[in-house]
C-alpha atoms as a PDB file:
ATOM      1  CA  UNK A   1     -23.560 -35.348  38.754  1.00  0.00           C
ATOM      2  CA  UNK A   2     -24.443 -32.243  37.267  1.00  0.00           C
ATOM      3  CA  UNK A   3     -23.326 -31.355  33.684  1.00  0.00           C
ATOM      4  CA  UNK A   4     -23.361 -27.317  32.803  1.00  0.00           C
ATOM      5  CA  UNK A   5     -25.236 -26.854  29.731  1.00  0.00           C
ATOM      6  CA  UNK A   6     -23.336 -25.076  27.397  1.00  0.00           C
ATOM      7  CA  UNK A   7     -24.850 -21.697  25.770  1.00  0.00           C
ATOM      8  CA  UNK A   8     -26.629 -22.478  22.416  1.00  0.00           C
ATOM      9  CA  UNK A   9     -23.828 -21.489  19.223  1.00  0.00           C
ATOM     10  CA  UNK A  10     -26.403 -19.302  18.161  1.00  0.00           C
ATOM     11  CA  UNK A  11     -26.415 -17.029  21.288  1.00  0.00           C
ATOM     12  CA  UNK A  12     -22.693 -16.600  21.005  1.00  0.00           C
ATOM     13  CA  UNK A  13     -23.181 -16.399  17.615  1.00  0.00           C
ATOM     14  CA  UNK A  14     -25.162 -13.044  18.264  1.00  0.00           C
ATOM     15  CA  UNK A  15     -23.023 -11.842  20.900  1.00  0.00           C
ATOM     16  CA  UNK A  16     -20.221 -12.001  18.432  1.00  0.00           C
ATOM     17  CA  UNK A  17     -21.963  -9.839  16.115  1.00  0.00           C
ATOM     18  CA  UNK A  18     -23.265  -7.391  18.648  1.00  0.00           C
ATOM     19  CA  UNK A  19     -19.442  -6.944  19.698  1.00  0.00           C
ATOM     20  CA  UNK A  20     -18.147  -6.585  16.151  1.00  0.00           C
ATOM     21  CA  UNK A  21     -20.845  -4.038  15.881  1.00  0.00           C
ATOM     22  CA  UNK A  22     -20.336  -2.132  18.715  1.00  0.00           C
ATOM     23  CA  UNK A  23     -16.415  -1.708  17.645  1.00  0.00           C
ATOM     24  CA  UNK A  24     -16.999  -0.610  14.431  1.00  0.00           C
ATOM     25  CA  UNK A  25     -19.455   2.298  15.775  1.00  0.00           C
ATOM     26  CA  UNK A  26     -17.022   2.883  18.525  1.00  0.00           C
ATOM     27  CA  UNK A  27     -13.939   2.986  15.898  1.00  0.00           C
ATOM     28  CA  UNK A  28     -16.151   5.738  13.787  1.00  0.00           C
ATOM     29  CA  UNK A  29     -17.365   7.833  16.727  1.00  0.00           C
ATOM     30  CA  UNK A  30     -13.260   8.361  17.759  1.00  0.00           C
ATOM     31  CA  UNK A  31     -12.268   8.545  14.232  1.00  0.00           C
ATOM     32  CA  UNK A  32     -15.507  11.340  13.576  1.00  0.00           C
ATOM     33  CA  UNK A  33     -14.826  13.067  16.945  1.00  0.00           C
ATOM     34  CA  UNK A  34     -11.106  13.678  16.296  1.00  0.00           C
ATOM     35  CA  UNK A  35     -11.925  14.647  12.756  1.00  0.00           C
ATOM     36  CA  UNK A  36     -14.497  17.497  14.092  1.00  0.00           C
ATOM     37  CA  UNK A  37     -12.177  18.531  16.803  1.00  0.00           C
ATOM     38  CA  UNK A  38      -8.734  18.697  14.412  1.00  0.00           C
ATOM     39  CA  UNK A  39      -8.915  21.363  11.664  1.00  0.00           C
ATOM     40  CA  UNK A  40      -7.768  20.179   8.324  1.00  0.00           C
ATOM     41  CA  UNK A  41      -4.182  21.647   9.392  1.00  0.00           C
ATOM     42  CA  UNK A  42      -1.549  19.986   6.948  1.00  0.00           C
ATOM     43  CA  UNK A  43       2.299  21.043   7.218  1.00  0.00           C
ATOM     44  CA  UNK A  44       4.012  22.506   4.014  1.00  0.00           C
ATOM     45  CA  UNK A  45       5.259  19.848   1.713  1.00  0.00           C
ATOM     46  CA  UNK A  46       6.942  20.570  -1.957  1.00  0.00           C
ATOM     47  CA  UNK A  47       4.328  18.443  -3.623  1.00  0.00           C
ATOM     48  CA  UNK A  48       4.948  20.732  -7.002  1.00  0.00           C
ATOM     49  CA  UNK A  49       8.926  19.831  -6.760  1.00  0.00           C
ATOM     50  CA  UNK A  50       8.175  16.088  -5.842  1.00  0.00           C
ATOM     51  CA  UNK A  51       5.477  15.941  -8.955  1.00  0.00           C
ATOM     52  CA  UNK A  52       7.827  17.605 -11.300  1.00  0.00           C
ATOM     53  CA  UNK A  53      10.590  14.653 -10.530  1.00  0.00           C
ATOM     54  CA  UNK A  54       8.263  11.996 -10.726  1.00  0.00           C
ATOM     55  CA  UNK A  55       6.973  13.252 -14.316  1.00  0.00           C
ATOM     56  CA  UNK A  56      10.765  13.968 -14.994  1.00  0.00           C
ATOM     57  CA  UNK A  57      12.331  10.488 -13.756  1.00  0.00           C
ATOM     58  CA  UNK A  58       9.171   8.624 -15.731  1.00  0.00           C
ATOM     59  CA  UNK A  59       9.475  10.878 -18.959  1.00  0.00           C
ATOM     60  CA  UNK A  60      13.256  10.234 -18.930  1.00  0.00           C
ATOM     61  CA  UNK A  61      12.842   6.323 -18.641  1.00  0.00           C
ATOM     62  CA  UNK A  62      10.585   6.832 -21.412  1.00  0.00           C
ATOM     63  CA  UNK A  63      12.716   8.357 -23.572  1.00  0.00           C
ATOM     64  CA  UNK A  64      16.304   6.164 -22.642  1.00  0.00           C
ATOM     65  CA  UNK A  65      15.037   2.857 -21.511  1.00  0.00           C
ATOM     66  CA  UNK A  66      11.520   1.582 -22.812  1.00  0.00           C
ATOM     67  CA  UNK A  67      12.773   1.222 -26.700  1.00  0.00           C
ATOM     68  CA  UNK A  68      15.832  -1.033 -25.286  1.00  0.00           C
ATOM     69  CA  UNK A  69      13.658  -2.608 -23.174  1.00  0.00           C
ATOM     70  CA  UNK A  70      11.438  -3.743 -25.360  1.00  0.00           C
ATOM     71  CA  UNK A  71      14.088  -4.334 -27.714  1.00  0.00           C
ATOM     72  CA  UNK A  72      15.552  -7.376 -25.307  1.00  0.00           C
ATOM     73  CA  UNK A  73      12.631  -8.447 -24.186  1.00  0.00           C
ATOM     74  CA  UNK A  74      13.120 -12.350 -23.812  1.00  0.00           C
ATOM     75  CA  UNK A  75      16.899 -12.312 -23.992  1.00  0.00           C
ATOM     76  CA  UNK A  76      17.601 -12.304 -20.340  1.00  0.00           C
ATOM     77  CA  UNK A  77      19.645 -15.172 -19.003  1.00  0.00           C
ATOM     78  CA  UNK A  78      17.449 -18.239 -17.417  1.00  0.00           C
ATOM     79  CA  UNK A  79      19.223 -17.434 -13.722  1.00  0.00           C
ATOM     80  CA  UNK A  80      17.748 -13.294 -14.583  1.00  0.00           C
ATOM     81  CA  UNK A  81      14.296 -14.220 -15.525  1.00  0.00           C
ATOM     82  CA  UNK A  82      14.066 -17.049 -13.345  1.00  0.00           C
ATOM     83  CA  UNK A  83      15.104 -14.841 -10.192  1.00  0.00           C
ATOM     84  CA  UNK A  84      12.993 -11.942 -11.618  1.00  0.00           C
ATOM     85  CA  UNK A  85       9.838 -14.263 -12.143  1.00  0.00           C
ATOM     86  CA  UNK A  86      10.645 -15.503  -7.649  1.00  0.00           C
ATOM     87  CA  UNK A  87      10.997 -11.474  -7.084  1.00  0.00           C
ATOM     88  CA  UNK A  88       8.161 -10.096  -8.056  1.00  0.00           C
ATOM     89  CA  UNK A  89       5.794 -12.031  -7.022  1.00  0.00           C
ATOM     90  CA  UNK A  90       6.140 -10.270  -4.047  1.00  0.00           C
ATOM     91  CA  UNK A  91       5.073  -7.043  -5.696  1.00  0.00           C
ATOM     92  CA  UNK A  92       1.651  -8.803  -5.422  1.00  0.00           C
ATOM     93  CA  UNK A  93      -0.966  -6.419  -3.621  1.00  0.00           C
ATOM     94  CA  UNK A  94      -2.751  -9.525  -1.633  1.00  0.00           C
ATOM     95  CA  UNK A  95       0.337 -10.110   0.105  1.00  0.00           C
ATOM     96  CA  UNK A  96      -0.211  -7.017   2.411  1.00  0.00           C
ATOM     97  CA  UNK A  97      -4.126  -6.591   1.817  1.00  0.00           C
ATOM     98  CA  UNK A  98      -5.041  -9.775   2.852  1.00  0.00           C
ATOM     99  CA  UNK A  99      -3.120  -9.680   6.284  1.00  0.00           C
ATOM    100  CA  UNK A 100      -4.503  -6.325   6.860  1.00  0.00           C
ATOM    101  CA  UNK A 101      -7.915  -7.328   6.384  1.00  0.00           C
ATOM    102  CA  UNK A 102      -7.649 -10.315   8.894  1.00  0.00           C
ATOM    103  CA  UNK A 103      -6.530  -8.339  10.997  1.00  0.00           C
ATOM    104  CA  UNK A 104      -9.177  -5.768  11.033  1.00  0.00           C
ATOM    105  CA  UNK A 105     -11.706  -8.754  11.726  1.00  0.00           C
ATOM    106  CA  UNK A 106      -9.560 -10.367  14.415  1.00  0.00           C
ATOM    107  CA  UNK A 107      -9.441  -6.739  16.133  1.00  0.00           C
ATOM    108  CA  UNK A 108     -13.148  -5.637  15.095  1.00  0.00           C
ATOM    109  CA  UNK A 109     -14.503  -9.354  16.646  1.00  0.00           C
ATOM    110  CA  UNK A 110     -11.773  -8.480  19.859  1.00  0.00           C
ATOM    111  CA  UNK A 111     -13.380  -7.932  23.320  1.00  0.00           C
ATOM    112  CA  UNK A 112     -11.155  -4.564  23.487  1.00  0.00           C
ATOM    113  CA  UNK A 113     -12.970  -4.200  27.021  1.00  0.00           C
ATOM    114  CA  UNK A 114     -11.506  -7.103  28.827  1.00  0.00           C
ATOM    115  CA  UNK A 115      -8.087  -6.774  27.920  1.00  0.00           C
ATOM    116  CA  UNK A 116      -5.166  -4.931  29.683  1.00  0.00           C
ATOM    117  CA  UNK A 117      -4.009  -1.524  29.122  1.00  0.00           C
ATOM    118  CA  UNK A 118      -0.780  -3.010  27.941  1.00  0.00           C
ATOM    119  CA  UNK A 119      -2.668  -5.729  25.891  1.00  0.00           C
ATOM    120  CA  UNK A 120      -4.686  -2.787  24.399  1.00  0.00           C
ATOM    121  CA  UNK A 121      -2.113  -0.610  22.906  1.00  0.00           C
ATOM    122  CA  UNK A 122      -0.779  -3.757  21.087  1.00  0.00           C
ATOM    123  CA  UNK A 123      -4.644  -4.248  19.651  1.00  0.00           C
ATOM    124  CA  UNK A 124      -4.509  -0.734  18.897  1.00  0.00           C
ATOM    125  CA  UNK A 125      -1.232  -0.415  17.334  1.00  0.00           C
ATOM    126  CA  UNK A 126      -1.705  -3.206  15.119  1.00  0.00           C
ATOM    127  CA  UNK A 127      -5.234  -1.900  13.639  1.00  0.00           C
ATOM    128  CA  UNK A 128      -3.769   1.100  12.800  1.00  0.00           C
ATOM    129  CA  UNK A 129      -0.785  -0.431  10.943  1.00  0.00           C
ATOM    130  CA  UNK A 130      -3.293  -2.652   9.008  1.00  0.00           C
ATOM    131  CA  UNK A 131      -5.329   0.160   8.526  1.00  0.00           C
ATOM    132  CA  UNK A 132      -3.084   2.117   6.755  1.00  0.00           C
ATOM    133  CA  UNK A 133      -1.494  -0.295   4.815  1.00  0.00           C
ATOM    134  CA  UNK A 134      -5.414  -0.955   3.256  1.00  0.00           C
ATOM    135  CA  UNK A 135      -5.828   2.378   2.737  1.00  0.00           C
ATOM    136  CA  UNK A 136      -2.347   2.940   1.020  1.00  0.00           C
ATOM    137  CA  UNK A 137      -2.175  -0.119  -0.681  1.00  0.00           C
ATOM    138  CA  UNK A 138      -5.694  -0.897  -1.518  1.00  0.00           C
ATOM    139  CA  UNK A 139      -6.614   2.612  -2.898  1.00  0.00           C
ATOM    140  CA  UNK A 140      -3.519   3.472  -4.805  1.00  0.00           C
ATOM    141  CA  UNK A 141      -4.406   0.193  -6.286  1.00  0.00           C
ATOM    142  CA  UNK A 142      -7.804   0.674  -6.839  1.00  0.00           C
ATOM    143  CA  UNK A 143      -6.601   4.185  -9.029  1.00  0.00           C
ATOM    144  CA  UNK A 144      -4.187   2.154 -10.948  1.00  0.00           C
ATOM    145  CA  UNK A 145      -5.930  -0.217 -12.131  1.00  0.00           C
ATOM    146  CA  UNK A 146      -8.545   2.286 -13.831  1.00  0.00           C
ATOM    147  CA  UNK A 147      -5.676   4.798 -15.271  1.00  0.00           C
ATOM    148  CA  UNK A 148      -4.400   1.619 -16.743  1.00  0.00           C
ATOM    149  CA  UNK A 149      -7.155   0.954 -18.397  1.00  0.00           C
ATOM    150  CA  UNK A 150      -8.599   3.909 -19.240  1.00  0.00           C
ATOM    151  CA  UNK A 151      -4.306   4.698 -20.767  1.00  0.00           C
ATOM    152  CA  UNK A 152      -4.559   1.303 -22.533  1.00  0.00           C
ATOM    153  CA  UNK A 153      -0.550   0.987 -22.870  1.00  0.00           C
ATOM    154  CA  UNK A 154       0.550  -2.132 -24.693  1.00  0.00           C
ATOM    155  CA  UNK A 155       3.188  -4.020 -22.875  1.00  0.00           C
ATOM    156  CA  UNK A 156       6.322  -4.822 -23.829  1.00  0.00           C
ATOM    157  CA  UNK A 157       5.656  -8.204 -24.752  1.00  0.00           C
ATOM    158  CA  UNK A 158       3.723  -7.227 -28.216  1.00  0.00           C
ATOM    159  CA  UNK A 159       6.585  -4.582 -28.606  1.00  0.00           C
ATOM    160  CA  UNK A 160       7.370  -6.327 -32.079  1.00  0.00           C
ATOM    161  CA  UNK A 161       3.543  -5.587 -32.597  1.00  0.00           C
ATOM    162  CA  UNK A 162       2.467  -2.252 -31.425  1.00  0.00           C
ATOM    163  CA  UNK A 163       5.684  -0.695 -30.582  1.00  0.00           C
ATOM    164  CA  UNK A 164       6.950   1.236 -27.787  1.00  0.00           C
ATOM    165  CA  UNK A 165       3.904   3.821 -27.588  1.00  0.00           C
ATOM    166  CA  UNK A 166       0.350   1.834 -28.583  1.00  0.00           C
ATOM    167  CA  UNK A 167      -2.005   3.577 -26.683  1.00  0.00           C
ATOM    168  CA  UNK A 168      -5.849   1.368 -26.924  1.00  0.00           C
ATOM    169  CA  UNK A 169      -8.135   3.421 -24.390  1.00  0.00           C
ATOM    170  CA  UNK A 170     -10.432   1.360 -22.509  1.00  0.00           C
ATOM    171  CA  UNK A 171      -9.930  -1.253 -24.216  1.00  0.00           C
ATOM    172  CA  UNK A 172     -10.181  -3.299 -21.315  1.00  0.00           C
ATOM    173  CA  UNK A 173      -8.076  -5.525 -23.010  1.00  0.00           C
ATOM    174  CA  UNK A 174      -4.921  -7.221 -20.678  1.00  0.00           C
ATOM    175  CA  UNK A 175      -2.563  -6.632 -23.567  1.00  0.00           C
ATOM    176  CA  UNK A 176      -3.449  -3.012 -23.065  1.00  0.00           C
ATOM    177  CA  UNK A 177      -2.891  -2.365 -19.634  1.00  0.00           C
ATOM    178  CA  UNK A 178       0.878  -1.503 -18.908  1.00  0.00           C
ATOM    179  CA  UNK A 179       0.647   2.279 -17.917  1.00  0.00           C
ATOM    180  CA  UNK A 180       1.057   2.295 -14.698  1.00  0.00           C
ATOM    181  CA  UNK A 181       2.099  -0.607 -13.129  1.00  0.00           C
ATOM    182  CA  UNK A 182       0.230  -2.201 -10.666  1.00  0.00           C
ATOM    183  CA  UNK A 183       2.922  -3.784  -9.220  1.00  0.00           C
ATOM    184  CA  UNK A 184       5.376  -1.206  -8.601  1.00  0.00           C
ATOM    185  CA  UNK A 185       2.200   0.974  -7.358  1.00  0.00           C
ATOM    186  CA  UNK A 186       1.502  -1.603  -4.741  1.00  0.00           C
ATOM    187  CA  UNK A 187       5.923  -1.022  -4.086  1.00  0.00           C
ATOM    188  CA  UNK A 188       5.731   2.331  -4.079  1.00  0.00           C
ATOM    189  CA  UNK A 189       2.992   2.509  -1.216  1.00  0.00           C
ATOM    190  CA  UNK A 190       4.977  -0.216   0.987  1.00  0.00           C
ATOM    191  CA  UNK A 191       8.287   2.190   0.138  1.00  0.00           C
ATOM    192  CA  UNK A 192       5.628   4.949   1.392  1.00  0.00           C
ATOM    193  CA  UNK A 193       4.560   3.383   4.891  1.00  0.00           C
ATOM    194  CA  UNK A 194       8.074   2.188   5.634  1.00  0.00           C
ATOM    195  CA  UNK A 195       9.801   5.540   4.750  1.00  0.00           C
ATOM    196  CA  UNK A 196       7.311   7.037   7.111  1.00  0.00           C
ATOM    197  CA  UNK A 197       7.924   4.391  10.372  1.00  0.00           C
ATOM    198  CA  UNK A 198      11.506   4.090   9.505  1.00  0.00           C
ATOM    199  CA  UNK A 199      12.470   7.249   8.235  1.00  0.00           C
ATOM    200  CA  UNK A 200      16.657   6.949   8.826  1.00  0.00           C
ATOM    201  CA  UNK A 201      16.286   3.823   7.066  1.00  0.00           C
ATOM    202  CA  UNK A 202      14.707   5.017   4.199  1.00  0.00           C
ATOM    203  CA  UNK A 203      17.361   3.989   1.739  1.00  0.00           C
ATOM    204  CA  UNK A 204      17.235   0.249   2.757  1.00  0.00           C
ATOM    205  CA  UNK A 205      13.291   0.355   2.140  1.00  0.00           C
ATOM    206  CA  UNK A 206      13.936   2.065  -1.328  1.00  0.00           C
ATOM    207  CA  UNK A 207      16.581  -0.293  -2.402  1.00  0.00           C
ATOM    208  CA  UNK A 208      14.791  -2.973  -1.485  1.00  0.00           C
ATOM    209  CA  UNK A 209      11.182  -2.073  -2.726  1.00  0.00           C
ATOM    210  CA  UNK A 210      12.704  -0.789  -5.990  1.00  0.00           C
ATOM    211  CA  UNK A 211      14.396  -3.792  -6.643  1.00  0.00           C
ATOM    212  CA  UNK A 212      11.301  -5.903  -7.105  1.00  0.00           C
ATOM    213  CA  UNK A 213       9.381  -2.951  -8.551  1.00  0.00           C
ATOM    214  CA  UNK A 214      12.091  -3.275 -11.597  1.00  0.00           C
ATOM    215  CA  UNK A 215      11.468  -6.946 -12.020  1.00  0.00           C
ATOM    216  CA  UNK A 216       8.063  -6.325 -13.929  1.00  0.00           C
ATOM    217  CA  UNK A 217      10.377  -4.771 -16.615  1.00  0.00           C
ATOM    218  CA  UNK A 218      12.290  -8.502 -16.667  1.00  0.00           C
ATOM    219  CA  UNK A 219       9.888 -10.396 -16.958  1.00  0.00           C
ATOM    220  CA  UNK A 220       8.293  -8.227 -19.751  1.00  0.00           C
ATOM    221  CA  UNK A 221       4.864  -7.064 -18.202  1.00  0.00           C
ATOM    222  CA  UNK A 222       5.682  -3.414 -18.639  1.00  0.00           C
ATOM    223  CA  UNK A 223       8.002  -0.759 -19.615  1.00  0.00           C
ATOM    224  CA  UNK A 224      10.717   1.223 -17.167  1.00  0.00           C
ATOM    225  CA  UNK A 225       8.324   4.227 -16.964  1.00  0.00           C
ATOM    226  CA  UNK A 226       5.555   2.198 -16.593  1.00  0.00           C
ATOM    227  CA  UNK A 227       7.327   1.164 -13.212  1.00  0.00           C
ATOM    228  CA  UNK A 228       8.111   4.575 -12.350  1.00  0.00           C
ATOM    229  CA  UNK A 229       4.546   6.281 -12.810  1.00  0.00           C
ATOM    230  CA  UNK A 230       3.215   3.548 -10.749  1.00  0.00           C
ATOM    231  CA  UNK A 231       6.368   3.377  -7.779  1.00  0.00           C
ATOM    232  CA  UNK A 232       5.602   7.116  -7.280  1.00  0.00           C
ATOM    233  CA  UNK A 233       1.924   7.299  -7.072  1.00  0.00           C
ATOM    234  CA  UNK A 234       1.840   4.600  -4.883  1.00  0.00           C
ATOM    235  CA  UNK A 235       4.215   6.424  -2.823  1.00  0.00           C
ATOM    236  CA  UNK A 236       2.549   9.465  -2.940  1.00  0.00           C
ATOM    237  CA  UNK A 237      -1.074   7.577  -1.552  1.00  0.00           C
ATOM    238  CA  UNK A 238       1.082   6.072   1.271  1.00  0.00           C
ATOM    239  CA  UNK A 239       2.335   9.385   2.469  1.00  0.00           C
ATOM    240  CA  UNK A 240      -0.949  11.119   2.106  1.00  0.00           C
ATOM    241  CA  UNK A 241      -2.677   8.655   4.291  1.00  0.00           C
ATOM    242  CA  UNK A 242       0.075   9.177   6.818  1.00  0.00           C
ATOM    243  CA  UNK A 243      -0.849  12.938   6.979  1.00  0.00           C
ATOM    244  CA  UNK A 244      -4.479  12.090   7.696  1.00  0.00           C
ATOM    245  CA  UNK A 245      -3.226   9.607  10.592  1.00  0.00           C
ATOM    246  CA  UNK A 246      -1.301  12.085  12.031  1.00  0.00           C
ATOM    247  CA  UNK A 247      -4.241  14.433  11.881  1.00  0.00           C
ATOM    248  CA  UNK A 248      -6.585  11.772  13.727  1.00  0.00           C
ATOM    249  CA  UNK A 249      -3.041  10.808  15.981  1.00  0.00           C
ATOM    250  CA  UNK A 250      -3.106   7.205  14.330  1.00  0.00           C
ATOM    251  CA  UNK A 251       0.352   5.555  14.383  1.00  0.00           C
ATOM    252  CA  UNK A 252       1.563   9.805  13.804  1.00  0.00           C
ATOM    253  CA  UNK A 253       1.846  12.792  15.306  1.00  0.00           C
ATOM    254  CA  UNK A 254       1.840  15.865  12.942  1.00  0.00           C
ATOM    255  CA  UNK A 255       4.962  17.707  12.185  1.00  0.00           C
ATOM    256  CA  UNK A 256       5.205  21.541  11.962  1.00  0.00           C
ATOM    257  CA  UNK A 257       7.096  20.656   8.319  1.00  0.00           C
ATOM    258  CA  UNK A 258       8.011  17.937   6.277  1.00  0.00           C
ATOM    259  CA  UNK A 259       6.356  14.271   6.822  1.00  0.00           C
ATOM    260  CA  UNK A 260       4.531  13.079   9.757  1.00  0.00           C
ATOM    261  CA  UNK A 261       6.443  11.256  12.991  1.00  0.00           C
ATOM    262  CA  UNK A 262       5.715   8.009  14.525  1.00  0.00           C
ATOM    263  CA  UNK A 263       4.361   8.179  18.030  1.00  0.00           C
ATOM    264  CA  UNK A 264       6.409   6.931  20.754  1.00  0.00           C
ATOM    265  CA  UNK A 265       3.533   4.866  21.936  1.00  0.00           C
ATOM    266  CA  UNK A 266       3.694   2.922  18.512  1.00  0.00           C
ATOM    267  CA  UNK A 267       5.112  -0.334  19.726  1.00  0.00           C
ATOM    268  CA  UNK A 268       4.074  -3.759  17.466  1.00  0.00           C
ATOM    269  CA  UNK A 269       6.058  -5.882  20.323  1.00  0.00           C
ATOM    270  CA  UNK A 270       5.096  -5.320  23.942  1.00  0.00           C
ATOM    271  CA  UNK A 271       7.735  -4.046  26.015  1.00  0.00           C
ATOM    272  CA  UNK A 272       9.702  -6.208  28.669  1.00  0.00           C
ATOM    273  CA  UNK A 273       9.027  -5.801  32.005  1.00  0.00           C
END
């Protein structure tokens, strides 16, 4: 009886790689192509008006909320700080990074030849999602964290010690690293991408988001405008990237005004027959 002999690990090994290659050149030649062939034709938004409120809203929590805030720091009930403490560790950037990135290498190691057209878009739908949530997500939280530091805010914990305005520039110093948050930054750009797939249910997303964007200020690891600053510019990096999608007609499709508006080909479950 005659036993197949099974293809050495190493030569699948390399076919792997050659695949995953392949992919990633093919994924850049599309992405370059559409680029060249799609002037850098953006519609009209009020980004003046939208910047002025954001300044506004996080100069106003400044002025009315961080003193008291770091006034009762600590003096939240146990069922408060102990539902605040569950909360926001969602607000944790790896939770949506390090899906995204799997992803990515499950699609980028993906045989995208041998599967079906329907079986495709699904491949292709979910890149795109996980691509833009890296991009909004991981670069609005790359900016943060070096305005933070290069700010050098003290947190409301060492309010009794610094006050409500101790500024420590590059100090590089935890203690010193409140302005913006990172938190609410990574809230802000999840607020951004849903607002932008689900756009009549925008008020859901900003309930919900802002909710656990406002439990850094319970559990005293920064100030109300330091949740603010950072909930709007991550906002503002998820909507940006959604204007370059629609530009390369990723997930989008541009709008003559206002934001950009999902495909109807954007489907994350596969259709019944």
């Amino acid at each position: 009886m005659l036993v197949k002999s099974r293809p050495p690990v190493s030569g699948k090994l390399l076919r792997v790689g050659r695949r995953s290659v392949d992919n990633f050149r093919d994924t850049m030649r599309i992405a370059k192509g559409r680029f060249a062939a799609r002037p850098a034709r953006y519609p009209d938004m009020v980004w003046p008006v939208w910047a002025i409120v954001w300044v506004l809203l996080t100069a106003a929590a400044f002025v009315r909320l961080d003193t008291p805030a770091g006034q009762i720091h600590g003096q939240w009930s146990p069922g408060v700080g102990r539902l605040a403490e569950f909360l926001t560790q969602f607000a944790l950037g790896g939770w949506y990074l390090i899906p995204s990135a799997l992803l990515l290498v499950a699609a980028n190691l993906t045989d995208w030849r041998s599967l079906s057209r329907r079986r495709l878009m699904l491949v292709y739908n979910w890149t795109c999602l996980a691509f833009l949530v890296l991009a909004s997500v991981g670069l609005s939280g790359l900016l943060v964290n070096m305005l933070k530091y290069a700010i050098g805010r003290a947190r409301p914990l060492y309010f009794e010690d610094f006050g409500v305005l101790a500024l420590h520039p590059f100090a590089f110093d935890a203690r010193f690293a409140g302005f913006p948050s990172g938190h609410a930054t990574t809230m802000g750009a999840v607020f951004g991408i849903l607002l932008l797939l689900f756009p009549r249910r925008w008020y859901i997303a900003l309930a919900v988001t802002a909710c656990v964007a406002s439990t850094r200020v319970f559990v005293g690891a920064h100030y109300p405008s330091d949740t603010v600053a950072g909930f709007g510019l991550g906002c503002a990096f998820a909507l940006v990237c959604g204007l370059v999608f629609a530009r390369l007609g990723f997930i989008f499709r541009p709008a003559a005004t206002g934001l950009p508006v999902r495909k109807p080909s954007f489907r994350l479950i596969a259709p019944e027959r």
